[in-house]
C-alpha atoms as a PDB file:
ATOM      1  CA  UNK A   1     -44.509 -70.932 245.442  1.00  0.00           C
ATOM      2  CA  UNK A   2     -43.299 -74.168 247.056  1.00  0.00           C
ATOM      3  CA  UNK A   3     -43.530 -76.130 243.767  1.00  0.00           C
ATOM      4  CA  UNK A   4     -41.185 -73.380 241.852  1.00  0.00           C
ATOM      5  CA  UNK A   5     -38.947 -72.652 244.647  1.00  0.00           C
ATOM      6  CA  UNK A   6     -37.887 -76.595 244.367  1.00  0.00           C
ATOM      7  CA  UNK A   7     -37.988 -76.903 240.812  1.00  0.00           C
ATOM      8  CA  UNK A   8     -35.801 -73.990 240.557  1.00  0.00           C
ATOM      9  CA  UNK A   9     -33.654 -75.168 243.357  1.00  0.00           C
ATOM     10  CA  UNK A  10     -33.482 -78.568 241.461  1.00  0.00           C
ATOM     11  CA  UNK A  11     -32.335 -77.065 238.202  1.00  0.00           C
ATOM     12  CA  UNK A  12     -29.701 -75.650 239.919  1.00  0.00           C
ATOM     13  CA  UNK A  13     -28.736 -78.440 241.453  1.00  0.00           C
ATOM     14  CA  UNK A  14     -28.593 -80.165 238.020  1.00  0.00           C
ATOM     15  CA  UNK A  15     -25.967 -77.472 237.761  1.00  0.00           C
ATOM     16  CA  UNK A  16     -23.988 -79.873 239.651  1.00  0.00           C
ATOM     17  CA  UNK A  17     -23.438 -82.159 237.453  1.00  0.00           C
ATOM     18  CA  UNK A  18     -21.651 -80.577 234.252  1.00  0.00           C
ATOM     19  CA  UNK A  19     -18.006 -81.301 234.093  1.00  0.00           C
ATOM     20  CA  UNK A  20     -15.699 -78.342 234.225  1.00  0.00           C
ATOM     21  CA  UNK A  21     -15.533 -78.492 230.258  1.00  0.00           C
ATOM     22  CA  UNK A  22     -19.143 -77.148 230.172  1.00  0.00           C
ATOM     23  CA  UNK A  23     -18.933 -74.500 232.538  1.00  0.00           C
ATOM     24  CA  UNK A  24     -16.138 -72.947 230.171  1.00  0.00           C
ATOM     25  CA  UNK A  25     -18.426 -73.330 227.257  1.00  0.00           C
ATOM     26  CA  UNK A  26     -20.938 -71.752 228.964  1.00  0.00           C
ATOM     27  CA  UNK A  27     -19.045 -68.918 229.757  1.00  0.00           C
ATOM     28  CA  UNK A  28     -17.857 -68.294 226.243  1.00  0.00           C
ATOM     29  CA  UNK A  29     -21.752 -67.831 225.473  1.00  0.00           C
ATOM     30  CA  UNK A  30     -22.680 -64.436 223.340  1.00  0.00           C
ATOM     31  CA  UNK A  31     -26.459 -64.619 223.810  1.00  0.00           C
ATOM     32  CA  UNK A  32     -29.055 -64.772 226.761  1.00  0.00           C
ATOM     33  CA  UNK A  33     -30.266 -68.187 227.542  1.00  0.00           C
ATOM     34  CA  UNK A  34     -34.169 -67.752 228.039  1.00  0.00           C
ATOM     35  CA  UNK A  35     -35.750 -69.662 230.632  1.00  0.00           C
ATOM     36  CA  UNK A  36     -36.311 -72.715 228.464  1.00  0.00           C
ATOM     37  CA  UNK A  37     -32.767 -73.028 227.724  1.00  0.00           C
ATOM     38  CA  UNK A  38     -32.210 -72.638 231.289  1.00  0.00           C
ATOM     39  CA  UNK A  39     -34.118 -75.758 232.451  1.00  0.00           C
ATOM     40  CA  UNK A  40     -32.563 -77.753 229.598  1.00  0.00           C
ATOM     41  CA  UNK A  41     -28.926 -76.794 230.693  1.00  0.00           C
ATOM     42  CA  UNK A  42     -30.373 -77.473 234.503  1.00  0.00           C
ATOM     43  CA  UNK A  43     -31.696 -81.079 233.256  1.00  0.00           C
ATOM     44  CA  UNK A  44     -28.935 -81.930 231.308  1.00  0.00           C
ATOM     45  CA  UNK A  45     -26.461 -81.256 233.902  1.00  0.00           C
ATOM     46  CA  UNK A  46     -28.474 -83.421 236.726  1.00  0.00           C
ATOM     47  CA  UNK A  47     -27.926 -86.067 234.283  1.00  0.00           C
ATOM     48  CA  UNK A  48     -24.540 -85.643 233.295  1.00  0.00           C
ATOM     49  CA  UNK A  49     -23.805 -86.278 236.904  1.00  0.00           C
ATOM     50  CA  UNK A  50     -25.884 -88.911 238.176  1.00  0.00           C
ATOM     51  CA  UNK A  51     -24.007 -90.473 235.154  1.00  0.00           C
ATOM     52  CA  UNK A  52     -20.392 -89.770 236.469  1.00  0.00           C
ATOM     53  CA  UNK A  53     -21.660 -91.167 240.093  1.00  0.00           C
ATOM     54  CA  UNK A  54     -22.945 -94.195 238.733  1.00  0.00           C
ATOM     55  CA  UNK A  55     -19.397 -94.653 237.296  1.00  0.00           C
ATOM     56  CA  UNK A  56     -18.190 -94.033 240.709  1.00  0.00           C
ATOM     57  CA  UNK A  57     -20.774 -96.114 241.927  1.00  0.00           C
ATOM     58  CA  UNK A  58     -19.549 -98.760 239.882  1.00  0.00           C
ATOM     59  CA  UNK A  59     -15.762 -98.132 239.815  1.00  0.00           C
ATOM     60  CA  UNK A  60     -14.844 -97.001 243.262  1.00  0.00           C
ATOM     61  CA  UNK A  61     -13.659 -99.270 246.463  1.00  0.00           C
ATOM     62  CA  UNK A  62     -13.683 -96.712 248.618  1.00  0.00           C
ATOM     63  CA  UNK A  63     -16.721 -96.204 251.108  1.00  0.00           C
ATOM     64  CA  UNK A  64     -16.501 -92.089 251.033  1.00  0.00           C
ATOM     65  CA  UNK A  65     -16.044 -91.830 247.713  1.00  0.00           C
ATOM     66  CA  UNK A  66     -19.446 -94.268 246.738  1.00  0.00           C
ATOM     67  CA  UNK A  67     -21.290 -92.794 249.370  1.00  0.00           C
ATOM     68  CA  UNK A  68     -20.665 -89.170 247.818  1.00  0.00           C
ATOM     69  CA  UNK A  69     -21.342 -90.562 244.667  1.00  0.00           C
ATOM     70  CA  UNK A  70     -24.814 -91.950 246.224  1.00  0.00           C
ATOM     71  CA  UNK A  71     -25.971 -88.610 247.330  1.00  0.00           C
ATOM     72  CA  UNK A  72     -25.214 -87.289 244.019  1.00  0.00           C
ATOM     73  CA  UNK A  73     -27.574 -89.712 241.969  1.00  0.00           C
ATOM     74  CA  UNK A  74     -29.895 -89.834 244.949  1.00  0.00           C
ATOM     75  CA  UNK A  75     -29.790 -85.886 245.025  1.00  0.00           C
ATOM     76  CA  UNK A  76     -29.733 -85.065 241.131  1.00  0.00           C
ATOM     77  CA  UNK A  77     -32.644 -87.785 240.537  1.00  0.00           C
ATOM     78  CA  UNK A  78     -34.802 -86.004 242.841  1.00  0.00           C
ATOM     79  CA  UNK A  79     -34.189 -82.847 241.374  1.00  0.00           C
ATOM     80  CA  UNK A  80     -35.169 -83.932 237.687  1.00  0.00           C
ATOM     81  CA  UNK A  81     -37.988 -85.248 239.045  1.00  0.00           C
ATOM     82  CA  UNK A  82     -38.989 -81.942 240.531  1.00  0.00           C
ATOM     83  CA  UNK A  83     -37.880 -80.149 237.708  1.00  0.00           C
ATOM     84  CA  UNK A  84     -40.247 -81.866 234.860  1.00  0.00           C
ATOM     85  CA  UNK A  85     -43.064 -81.420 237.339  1.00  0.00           C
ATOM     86  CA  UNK A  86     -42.605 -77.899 237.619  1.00  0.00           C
ATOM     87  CA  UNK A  87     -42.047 -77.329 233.755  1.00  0.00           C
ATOM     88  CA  UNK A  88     -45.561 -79.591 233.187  1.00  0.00           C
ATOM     89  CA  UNK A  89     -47.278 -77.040 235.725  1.00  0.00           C
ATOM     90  CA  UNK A  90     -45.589 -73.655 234.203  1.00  0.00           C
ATOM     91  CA  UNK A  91     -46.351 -75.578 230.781  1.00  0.00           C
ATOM     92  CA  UNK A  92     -42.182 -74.936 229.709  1.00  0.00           C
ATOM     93  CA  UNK A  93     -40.746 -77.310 227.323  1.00  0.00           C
ATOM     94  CA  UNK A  94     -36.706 -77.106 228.256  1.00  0.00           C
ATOM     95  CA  UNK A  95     -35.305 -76.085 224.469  1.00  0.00           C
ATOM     96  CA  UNK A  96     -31.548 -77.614 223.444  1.00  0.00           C
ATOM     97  CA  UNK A  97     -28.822 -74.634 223.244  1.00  0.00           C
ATOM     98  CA  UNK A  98     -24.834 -74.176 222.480  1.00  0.00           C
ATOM     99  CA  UNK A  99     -24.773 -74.803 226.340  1.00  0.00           C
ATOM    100  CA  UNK A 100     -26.668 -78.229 226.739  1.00  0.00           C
ATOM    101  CA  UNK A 101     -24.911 -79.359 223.472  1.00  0.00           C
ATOM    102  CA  UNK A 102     -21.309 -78.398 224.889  1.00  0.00           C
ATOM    103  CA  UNK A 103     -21.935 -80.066 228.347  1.00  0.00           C
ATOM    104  CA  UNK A 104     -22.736 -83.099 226.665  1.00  0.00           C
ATOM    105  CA  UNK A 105     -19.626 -82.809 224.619  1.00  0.00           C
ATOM    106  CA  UNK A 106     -18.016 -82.429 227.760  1.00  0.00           C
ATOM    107  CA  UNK A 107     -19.365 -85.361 229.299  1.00  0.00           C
ATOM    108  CA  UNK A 108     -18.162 -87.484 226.677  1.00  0.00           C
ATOM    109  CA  UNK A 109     -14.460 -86.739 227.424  1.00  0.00           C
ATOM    110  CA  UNK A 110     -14.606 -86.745 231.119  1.00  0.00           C
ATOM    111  CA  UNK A 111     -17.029 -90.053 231.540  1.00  0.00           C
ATOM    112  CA  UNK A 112     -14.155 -91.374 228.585  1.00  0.00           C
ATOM    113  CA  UNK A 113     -11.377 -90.320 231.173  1.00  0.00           C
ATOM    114  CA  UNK A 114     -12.790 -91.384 234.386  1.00  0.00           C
ATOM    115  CA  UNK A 115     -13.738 -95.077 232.899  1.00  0.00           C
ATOM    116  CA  UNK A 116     -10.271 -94.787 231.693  1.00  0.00           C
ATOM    117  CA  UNK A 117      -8.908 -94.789 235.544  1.00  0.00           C
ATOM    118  CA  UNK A 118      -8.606 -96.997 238.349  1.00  0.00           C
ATOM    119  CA  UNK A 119      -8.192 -97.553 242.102  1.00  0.00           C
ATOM    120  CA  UNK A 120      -6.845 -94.547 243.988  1.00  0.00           C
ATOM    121  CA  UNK A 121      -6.670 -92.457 240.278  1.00  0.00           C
ATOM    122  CA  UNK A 122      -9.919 -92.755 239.824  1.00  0.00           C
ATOM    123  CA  UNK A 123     -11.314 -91.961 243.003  1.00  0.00           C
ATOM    124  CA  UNK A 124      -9.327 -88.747 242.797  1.00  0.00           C
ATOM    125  CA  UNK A 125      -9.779 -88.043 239.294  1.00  0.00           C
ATOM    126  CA  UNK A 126     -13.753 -88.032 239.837  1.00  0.00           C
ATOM    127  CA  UNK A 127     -13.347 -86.484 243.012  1.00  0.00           C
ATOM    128  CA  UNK A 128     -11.347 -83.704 241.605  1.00  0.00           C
ATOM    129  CA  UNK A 129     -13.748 -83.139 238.639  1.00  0.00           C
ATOM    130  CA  UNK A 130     -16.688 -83.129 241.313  1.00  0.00           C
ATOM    131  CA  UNK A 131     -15.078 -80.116 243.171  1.00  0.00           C
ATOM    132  CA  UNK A 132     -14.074 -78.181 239.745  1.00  0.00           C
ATOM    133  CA  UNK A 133     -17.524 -78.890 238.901  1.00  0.00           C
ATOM    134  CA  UNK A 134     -19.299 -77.478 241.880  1.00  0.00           C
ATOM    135  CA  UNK A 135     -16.229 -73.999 242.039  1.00  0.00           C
ATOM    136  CA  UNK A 136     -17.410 -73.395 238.331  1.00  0.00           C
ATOM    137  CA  UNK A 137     -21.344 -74.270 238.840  1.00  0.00           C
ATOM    138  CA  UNK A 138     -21.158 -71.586 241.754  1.00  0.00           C
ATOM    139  CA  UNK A 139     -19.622 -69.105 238.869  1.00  0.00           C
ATOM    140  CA  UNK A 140     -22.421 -70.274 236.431  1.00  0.00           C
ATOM    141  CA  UNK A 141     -25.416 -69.733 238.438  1.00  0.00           C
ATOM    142  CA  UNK A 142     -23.870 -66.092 240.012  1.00  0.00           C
ATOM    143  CA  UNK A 143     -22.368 -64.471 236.548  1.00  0.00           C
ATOM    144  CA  UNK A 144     -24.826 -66.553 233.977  1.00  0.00           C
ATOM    145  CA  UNK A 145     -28.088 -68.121 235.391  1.00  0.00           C
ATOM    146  CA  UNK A 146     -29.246 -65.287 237.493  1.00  0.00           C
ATOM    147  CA  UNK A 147     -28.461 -62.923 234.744  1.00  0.00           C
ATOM    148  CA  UNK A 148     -30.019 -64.618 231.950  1.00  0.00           C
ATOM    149  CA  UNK A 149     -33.576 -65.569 234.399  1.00  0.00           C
ATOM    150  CA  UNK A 150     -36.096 -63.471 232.979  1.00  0.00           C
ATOM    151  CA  UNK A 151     -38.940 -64.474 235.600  1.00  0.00           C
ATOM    152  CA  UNK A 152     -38.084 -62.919 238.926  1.00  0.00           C
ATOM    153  CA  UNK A 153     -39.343 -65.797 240.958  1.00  0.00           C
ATOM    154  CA  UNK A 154     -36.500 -68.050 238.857  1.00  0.00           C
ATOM    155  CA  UNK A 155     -33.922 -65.320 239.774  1.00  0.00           C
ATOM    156  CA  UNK A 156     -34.779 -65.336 243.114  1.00  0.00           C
ATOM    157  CA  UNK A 157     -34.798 -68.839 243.310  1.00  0.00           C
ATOM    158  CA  UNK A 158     -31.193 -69.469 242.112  1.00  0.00           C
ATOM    159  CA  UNK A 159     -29.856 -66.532 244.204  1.00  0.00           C
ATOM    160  CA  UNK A 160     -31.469 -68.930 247.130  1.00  0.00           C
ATOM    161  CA  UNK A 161     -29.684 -71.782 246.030  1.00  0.00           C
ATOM    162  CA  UNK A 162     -26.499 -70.639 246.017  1.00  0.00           C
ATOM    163  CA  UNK A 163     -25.957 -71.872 249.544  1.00  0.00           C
ATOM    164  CA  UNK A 164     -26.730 -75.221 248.432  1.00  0.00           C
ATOM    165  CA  UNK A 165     -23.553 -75.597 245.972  1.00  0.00           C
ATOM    166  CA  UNK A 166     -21.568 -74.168 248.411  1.00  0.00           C
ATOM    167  CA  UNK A 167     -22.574 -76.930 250.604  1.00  0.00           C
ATOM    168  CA  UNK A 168     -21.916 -79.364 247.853  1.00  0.00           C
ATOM    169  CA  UNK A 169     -18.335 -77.854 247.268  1.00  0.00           C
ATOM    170  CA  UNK A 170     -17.680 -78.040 250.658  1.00  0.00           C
ATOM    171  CA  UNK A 171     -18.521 -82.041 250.946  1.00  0.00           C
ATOM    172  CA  UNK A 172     -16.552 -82.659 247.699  1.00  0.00           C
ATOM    173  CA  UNK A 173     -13.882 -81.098 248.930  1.00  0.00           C
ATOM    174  CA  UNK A 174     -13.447 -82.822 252.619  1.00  0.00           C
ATOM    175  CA  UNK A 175     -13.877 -86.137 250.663  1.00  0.00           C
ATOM    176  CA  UNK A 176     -10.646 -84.534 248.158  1.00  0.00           C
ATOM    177  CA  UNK A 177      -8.951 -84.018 251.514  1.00  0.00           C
ATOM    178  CA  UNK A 178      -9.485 -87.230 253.025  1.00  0.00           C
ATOM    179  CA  UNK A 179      -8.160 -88.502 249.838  1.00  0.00           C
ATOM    180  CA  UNK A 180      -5.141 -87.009 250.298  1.00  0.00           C
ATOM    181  CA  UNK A 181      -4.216 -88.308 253.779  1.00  0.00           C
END
């Protein structure tokens, strides 16, 4: 129970890391996304951010901003970790959808933007994106994720996670703030 409830928090946490861009895809779905397509939109989203903090990472010369973007990769890279070992024990092989392909279409632009940017711009540009991100990943997982779950314990899982990217949103957001002084 242990092993799913962190995979499935981990997925969601891969939420995290779709730009706004996917989200809105996402939304625009017509069909169910089964629990395979699930974990692939939950993997490809950890990645898609751990790659916009390593641009921070690499970019950024402020300490708040790098340090935020140093939980994220720390964070998201534990969580695909946890996620392929829970998909090896269940035996599910995460399946490429509309979604997965539109967040990476998504990630293109923004990754294209924020390497684009500099200095203060780009510290608020990815900072920006990182709170969109998390508003619209707390939409996803509520009106999409948790509806599309077919195995209760998943459900239940995300519906427990939801604290989690509300804790995210709330860091992004003090960061946006202190941005702002």
């Amino acid at each position: 129970m242990k092993t799913i409830q962190s995979l499935t928090k981990s997925a969601i946490c891969l939420l995290l890391g779709m730009g706004l861009v996917s989200f809105s895809a996402s939304a625009q779905k017509t069909q169910k996304l089964t629990d395979p397509e699930i974990a692939s939109v939950a993997v490809t989203a950890n990645q898609i951010d751990i790659e916009y903090a390593k641009i921070a990472i690499k970019k950024s010369h402020n300490t708040q901003v790098i340090e935020f973007a140093k939980t994220m990769a720390r964070d998201h890279g534990a969580v695909i970790k946890q996620a392929v070992a829970l998909a090896q024990k269940l035996g599910v092989t995460p399946k490429d959808n509309p979604t997965t392909k539109a967040f990476l279409a998504g990630s293109v632009k923004t990754k294209a933007m924020l390497n684009a940017k500099k200095g203060k711009a780009f510290d608020k540009a990815y900072v920006d994106n990182e709170v969109a991100y998390h508003k619209a990943a707390i939409n996803e997982v509520q009106n999409v994720l948790i509806a599309d779950a077919t195995n209760s314990e998943l459900k239940s899982l995300l519906q427990s996670a939801l604290p989690l990217f509300k804790e995210h949103l709330a860091h992004a957001e003090m960061v946006q703030k202190n941005l702002e002084k």
